[in-house]
Protein backbone atom coordinates (compact mmCIF):
# COMPACT_ATOMS: atom_id res chain seq x y z
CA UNK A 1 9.88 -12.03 -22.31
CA UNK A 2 9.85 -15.93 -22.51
CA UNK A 3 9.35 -17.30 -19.21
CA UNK A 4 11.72 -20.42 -18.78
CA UNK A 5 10.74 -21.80 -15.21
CA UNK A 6 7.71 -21.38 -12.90
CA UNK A 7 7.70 -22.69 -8.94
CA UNK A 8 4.83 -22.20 -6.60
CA UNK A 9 5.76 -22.19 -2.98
CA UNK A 10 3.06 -23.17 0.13
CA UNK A 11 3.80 -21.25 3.28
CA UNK A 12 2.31 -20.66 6.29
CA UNK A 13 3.74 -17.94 8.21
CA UNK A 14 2.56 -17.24 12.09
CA UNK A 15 0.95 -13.81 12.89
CA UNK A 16 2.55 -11.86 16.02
CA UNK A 17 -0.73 -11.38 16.71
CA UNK A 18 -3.82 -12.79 16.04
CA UNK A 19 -6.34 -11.05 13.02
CA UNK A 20 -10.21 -11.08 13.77
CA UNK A 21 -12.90 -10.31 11.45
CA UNK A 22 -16.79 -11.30 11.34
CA UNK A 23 -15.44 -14.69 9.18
CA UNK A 24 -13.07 -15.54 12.27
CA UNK A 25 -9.94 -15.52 13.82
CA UNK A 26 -6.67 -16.16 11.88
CA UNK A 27 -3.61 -17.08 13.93
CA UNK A 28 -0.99 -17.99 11.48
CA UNK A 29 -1.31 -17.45 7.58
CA UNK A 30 -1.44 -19.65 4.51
CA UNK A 31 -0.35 -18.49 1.04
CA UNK A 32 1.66 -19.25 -2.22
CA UNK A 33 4.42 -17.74 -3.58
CA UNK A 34 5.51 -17.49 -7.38
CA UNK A 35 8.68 -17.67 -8.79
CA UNK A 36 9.56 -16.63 -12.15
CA UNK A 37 12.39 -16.74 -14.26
CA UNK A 38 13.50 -15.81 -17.86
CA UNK A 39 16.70 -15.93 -18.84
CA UNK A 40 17.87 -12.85 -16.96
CA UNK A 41 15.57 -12.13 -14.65
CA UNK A 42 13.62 -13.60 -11.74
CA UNK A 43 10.10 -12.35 -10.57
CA UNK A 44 7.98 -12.73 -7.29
CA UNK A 45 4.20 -12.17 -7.45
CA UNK A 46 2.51 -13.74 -4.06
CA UNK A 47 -1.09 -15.44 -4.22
CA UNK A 48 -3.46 -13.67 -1.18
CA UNK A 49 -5.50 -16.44 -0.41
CA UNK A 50 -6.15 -17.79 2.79
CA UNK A 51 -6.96 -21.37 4.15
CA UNK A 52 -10.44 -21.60 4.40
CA UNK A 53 -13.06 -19.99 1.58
CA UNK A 54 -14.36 -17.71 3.94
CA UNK A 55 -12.99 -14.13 2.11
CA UNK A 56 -14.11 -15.58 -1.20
CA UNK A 57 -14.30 -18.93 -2.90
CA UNK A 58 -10.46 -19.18 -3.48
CA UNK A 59 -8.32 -21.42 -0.78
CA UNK A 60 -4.39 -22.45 -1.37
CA UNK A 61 -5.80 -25.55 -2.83
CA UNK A 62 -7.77 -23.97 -5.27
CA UNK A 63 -4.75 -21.75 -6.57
CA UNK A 64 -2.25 -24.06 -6.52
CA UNK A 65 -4.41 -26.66 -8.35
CA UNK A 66 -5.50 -23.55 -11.29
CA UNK A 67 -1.92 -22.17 -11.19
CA UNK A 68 -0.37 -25.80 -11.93
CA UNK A 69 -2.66 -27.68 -14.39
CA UNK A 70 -3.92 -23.99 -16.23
CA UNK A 71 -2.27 -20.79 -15.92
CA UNK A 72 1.38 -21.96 -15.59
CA UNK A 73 1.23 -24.08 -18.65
CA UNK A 74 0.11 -21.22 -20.47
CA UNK A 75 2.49 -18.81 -19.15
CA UNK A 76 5.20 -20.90 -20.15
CA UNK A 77 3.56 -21.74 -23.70
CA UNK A 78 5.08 -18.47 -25.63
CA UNK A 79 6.70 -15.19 -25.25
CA UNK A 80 4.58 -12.33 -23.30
CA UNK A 81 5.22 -9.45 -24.89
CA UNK A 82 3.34 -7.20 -21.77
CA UNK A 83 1.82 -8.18 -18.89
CA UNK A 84 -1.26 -6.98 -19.82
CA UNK A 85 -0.91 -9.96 -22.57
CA UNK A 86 -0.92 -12.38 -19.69
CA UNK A 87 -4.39 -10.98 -18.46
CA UNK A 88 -5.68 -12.04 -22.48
CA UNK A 89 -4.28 -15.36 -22.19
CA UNK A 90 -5.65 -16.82 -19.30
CA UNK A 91 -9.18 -15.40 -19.69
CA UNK A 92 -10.54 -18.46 -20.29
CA UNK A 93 -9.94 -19.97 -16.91
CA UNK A 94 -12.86 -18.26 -15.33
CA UNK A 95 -12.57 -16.20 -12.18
CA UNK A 96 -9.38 -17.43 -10.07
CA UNK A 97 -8.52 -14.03 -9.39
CA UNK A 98 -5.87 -14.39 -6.55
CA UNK A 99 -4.27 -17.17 -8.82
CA UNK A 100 -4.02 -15.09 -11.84
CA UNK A 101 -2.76 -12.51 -9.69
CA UNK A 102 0.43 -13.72 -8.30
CA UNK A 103 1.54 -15.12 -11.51
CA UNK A 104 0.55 -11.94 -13.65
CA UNK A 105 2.14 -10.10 -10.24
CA UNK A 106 5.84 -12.26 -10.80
CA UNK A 107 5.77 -10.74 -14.75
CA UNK A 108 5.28 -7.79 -13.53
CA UNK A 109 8.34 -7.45 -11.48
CA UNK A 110 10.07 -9.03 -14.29
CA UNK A 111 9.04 -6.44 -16.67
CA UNK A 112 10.17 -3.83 -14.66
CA UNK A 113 13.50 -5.01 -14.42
CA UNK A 114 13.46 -5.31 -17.98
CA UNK A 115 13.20 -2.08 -18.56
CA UNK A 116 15.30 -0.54 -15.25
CA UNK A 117 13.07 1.02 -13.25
CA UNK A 118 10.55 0.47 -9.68
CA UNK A 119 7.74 -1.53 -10.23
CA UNK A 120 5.75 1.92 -8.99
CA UNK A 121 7.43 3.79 -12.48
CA UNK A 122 6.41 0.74 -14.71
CA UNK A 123 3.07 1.19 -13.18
CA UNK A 124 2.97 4.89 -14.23
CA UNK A 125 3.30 5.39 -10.59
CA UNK A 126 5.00 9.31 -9.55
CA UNK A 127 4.83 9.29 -5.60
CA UNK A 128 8.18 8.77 -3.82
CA UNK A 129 6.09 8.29 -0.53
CA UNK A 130 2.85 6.81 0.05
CA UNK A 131 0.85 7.01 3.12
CA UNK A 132 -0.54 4.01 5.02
CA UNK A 133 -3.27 3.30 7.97
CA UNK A 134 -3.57 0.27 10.00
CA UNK A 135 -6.14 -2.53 10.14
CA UNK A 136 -7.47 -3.44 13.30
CA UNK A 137 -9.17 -6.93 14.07
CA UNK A 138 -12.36 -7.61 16.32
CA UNK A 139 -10.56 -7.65 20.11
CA UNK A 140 -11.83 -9.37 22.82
CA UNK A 141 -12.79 -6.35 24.46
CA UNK A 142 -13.15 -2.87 24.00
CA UNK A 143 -9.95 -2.01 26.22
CA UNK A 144 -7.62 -4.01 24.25
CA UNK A 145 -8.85 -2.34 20.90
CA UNK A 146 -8.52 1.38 22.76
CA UNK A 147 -4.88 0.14 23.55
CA UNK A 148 -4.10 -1.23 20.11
CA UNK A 149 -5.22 2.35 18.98
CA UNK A 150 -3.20 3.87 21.14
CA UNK A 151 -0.10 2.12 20.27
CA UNK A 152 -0.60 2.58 16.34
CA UNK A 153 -1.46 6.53 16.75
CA UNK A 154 1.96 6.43 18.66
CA UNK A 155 3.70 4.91 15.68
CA UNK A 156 2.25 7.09 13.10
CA UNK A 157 -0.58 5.83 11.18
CA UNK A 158 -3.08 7.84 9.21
CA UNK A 159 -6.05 5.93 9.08
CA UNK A 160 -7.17 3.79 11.38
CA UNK A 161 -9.69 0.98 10.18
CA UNK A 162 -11.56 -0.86 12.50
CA UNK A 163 -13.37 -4.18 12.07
CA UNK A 164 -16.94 -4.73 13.09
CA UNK A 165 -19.39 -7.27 13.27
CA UNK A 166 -23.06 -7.61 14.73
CA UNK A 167 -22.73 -7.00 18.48
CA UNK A 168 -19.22 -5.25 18.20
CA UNK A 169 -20.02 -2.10 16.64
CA UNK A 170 -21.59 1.04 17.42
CA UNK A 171 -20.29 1.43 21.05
CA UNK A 172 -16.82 0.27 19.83
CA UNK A 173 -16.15 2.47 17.63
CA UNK A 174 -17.74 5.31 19.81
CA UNK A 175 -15.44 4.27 22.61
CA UNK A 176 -12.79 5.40 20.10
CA UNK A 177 -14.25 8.49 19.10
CA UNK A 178 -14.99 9.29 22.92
CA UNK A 179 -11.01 8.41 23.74
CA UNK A 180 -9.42 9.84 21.03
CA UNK A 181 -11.28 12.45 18.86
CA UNK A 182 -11.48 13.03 15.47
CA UNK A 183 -8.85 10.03 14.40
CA UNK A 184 -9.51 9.55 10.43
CA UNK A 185 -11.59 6.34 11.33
CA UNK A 186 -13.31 3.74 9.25
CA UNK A 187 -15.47 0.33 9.67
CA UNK A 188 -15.22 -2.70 8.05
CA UNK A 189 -18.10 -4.82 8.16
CA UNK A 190 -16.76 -7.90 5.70
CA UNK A 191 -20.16 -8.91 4.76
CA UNK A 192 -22.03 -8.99 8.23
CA UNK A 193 -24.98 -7.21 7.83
CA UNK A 194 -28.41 -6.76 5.83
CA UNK A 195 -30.38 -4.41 5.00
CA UNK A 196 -32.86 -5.20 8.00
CA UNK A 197 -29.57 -3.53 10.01
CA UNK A 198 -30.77 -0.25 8.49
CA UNK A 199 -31.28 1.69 11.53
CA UNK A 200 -27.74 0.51 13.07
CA UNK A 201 -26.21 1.31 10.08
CA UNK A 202 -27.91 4.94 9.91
CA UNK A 203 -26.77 5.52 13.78
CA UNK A 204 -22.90 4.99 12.68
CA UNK A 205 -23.50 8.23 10.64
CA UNK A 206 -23.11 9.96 14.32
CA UNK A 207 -19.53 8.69 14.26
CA UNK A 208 -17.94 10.74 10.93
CA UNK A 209 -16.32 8.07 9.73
CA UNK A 210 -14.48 8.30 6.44
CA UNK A 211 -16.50 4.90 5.06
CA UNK A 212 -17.85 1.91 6.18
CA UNK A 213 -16.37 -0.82 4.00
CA UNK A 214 -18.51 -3.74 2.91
CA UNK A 215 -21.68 -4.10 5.32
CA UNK A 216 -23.76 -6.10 2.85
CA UNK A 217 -23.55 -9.25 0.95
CA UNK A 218 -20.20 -10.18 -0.79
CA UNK A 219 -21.71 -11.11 -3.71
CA UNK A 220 -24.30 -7.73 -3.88
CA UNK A 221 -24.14 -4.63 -5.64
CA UNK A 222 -28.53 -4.07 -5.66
CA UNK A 223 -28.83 -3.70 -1.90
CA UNK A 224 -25.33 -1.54 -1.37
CA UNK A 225 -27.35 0.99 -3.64
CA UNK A 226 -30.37 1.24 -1.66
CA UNK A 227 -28.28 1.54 1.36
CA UNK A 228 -26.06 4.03 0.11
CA UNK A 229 -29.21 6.05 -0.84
CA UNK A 230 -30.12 6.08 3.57
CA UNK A 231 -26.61 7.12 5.09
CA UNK A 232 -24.49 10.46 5.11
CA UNK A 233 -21.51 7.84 5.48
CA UNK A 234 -19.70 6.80 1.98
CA UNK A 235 -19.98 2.99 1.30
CA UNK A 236 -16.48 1.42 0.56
CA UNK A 237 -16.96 -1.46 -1.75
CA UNK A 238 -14.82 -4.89 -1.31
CA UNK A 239 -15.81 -8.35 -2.11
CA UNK A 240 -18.45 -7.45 -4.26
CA UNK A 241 -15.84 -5.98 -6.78
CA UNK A 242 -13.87 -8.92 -9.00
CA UNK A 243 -12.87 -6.32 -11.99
CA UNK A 244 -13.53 -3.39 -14.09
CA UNK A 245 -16.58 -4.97 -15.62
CA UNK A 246 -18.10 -5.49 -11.79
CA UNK A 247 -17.33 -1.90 -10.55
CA UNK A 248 -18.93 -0.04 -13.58
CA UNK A 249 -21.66 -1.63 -12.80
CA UNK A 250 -21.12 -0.50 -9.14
CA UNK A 251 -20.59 3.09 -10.50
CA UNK A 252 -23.57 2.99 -12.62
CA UNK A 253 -25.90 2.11 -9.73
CA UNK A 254 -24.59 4.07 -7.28
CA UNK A 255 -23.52 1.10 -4.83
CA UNK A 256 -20.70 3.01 -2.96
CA UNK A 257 -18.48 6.17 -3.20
CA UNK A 258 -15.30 4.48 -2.82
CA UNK A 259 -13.54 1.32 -4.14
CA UNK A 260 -10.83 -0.78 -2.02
CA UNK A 261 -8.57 -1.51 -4.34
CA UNK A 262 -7.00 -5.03 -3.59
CA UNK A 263 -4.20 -6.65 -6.20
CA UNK A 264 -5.48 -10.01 -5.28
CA UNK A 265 -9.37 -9.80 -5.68
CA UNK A 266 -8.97 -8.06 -9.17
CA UNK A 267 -6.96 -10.48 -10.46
CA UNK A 268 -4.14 -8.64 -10.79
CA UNK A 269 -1.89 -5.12 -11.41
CA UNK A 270 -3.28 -4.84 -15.14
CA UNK A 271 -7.08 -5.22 -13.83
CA UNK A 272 -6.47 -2.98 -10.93
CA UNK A 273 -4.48 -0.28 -13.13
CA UNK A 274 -8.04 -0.05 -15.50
CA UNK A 275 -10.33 -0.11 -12.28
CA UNK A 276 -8.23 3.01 -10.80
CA UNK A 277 -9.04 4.88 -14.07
CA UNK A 278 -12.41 4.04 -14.01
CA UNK A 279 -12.51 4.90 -10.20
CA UNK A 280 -10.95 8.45 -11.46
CA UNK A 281 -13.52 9.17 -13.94
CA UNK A 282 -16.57 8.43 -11.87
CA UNK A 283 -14.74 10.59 -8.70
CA UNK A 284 -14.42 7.75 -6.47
CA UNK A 285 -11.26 7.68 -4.58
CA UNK A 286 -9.50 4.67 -4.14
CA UNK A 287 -6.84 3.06 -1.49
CA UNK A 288 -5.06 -0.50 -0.80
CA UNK A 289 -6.55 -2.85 1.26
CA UNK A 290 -4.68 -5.43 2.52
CA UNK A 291 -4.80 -9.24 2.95
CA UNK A 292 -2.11 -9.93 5.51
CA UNK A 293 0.57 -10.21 3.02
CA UNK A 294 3.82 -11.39 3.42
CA UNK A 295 6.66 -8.83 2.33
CA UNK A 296 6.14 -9.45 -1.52
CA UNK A 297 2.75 -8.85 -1.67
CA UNK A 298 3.18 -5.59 0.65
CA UNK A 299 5.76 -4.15 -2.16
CA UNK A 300 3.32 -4.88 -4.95
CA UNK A 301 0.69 -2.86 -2.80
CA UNK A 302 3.25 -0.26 -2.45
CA UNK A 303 3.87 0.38 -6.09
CA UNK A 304 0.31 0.42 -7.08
CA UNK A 305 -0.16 3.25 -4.18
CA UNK A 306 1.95 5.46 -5.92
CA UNK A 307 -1.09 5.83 -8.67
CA UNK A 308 -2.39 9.04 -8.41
CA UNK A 309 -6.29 8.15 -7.43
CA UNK A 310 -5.06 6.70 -4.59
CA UNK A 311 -5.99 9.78 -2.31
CA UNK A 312 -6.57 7.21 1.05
CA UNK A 313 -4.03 5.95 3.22
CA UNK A 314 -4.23 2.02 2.37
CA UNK A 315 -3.45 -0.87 4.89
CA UNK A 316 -0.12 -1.73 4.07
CA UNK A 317 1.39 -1.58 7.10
CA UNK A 318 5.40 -2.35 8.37
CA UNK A 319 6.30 -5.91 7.81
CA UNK A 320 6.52 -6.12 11.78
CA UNK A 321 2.74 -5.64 12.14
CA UNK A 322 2.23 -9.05 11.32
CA UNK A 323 5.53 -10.79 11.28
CA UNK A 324 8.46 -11.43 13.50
CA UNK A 325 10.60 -11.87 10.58
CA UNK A 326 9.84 -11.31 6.97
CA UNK A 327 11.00 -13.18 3.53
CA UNK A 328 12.15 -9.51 2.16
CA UNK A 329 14.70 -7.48 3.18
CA UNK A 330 15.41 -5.44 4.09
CA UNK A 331 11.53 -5.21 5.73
CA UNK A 332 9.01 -2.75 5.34
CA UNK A 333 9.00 0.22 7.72
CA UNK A 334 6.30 2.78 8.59
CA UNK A 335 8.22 6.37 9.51
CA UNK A 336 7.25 8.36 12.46
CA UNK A 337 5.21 10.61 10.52
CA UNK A 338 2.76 7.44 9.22
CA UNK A 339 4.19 7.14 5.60
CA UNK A 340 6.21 4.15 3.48
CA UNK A 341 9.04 4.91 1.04
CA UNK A 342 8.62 3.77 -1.93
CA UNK A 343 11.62 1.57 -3.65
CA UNK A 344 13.98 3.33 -5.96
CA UNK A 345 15.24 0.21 -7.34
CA UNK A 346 13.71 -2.46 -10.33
CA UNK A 347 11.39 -4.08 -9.65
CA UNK A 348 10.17 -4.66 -6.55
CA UNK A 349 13.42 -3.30 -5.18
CA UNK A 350 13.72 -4.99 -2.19
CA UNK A 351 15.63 -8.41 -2.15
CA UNK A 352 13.20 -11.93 -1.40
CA UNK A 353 15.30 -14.05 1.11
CA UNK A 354 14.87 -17.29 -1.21
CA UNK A 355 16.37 -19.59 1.01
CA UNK A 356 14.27 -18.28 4.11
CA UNK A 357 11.38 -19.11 1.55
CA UNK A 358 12.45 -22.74 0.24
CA UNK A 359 13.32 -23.10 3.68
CA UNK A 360 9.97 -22.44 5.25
CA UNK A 361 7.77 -23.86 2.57
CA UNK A 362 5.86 -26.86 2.94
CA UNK A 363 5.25 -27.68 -0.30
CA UNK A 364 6.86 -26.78 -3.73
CA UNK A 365 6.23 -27.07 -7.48
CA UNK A 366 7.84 -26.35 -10.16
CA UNK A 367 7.11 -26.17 -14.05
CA UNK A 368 9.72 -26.10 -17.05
CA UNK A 369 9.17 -24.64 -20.65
């Protein structure tokens, strides 16, 4: 393909409710959007980056300054045969990996179409269904979170994950245990702990959860692997995994049992395509984590799901968890039973409401062959 046109899109989209984790509380979210066009096709691939550098060093500054002086340019220099071709080409910028992301993600979508099927085919994706979980933030107290579980088991999802932090922990998650059994429940730390947490760490094995995601430094893969070596639980690893070359590493040390798979933070399909396979080699399962993605982002998480090492409901939930009106449509939609259907049609399959998104964004570039 030989990309013609580029444009990056700033939005900020309010959340219908409000998302906290042990970095903070988010209200509304800030992202780009990238659209790309040959001469038949056009392609959406989102950048999951947030305000603040708080997740990771990258901020919608940051990407929109690496997309438009670097990786744009280059995507528009000469044909791309693949994407996996992109991925070659802009390996020099170093790291970046939500930037490189939504452009490689907007090829993507246009290679699909190219060749006429779902994004989840051109993938090498077979499920027709994928099963999802929900994500629940740090509440204000533990009776709203037992009510927020309530309401999601009512609606059908699989997994429930539930963040922690020092302080707002143990007894919270026990409170859900006590209330409502053996739920397929997880933590997610995000970072907030050390090793010197060892013996609050050890008590969460009491709780059977399925993992707890994260609880050490984002940038550590030494200390995960002596922690691992203390706890019945499986460690889930996140930030500290930026590509294939990171989580053999992981593997080889024995930092974790499981890898949360997230588009964004690997830099893109292509890079998380090769870390499923090594994840399926070394017998660690993998699911989709989320990043409060608007609807395009959501259906690119949806197609990788359909991968077969992805044996854990992921946290792509319905469009209407976060949103009270999405910029795809029509929206995604949990079913009773706690599962997504995957689109039938190329590409992403689901139409992006382009004037809803020039119409919402506050800032806009775009970059011409």
């Amino acid at each position: 393909m030989q990309l013609r046109q580029v444009e990056i899109f700033a939005l900020r989209m309010r959340l219908r409710h409000p998302f906290e984790t042990s970095f903070g509380r988010e209200d509304d979210r800030e992202f780009l959007l990238v659209r790309a066009e040959t001469d038949d096709f056009t392609g959406w691939g989102e950048v999951t980056v947030s305000r603040d550098p708080f997740y990771c060093y990258e901020t919608v500054a940051t990407a929109q300054s690496v997309l438009h002086d670097y990786l744009v340019p280059w995507a528009l220099k000469a044909p791309i045969i693949h994407p996996d071709d992109l991925q070659e080409r802009l390996a020099q910028v170093r790291g970046h990996q939500m930037a490189k992301a939504g452009l490689e993600g907007a090829v993507w979508d246009i290679h699909a179409q190219e060749l006429g099927l779902p994004l989840s085919r051109a993938l090498g994706g077979t499920r027709q269904e994928i099963e999802v979980g929900i994500s629940i933030g740090i509440e204000p107290t533990e009776a709203l979170l037992l009510k927020q579980v309530e309401r999601f088991l009512g609606e059908g999802y699989r997994r429930f994950k539930i963040k922690i932090k020092p302080g707002v922990d143990y007894d919270r998650l026990k409170a859900v245990r006590r209330e409502f059994g053996q739920i397929p429940m997880m933590a997610d730390a995000n970072s907030a702990y050390t090793l010197e947490d060892l013996p609050l760490l050890q008590r969460l094995d009491e709780l059977d959860l399925m993992m707890i995601e994260q609880p050490l430094s984002y940038d550590d893969i030494i200390d995960h692997a002596t922690l691992q070596r203390q706890l019945k639980t499986p460690i889930c690893l996140d930030e500290s995994i930026h590509g294939p070359e990171d989580l053999r590493k992981a593997i080889s040390l024995g930092s974790g049992r499981i890898l949360n798979i997230k588009i964004g933070r690997l830099g893109g399909l292509t890079q998380s395509l090769r870390s499923h396979n090594l994840c399926q080699g070394a017998g660690w399962p993998v699911w989709c984590g989320g990043m409060l993605e608007s609807g395009v982002g959501r259906l690119h998480n949806v197609a990788i799901t359909t991968l077969p090492g992805f044996t854990l409901p992921g946290d792509t939930a319905a469009s209407s968890r976060y949103w009270q009106e999405d910029i795809i449509e029509p929206e995604v939609i949990v079913s009773p039973k706690g599962t997504i259907q995957v689109p039938d049609g190329p590409g992403l399959g689901h139409k992006v409401r382009e004037d809803m998104v020039r119409s919402m964004a506050h800032a806009h570039w775009t970059l011409r062959r």
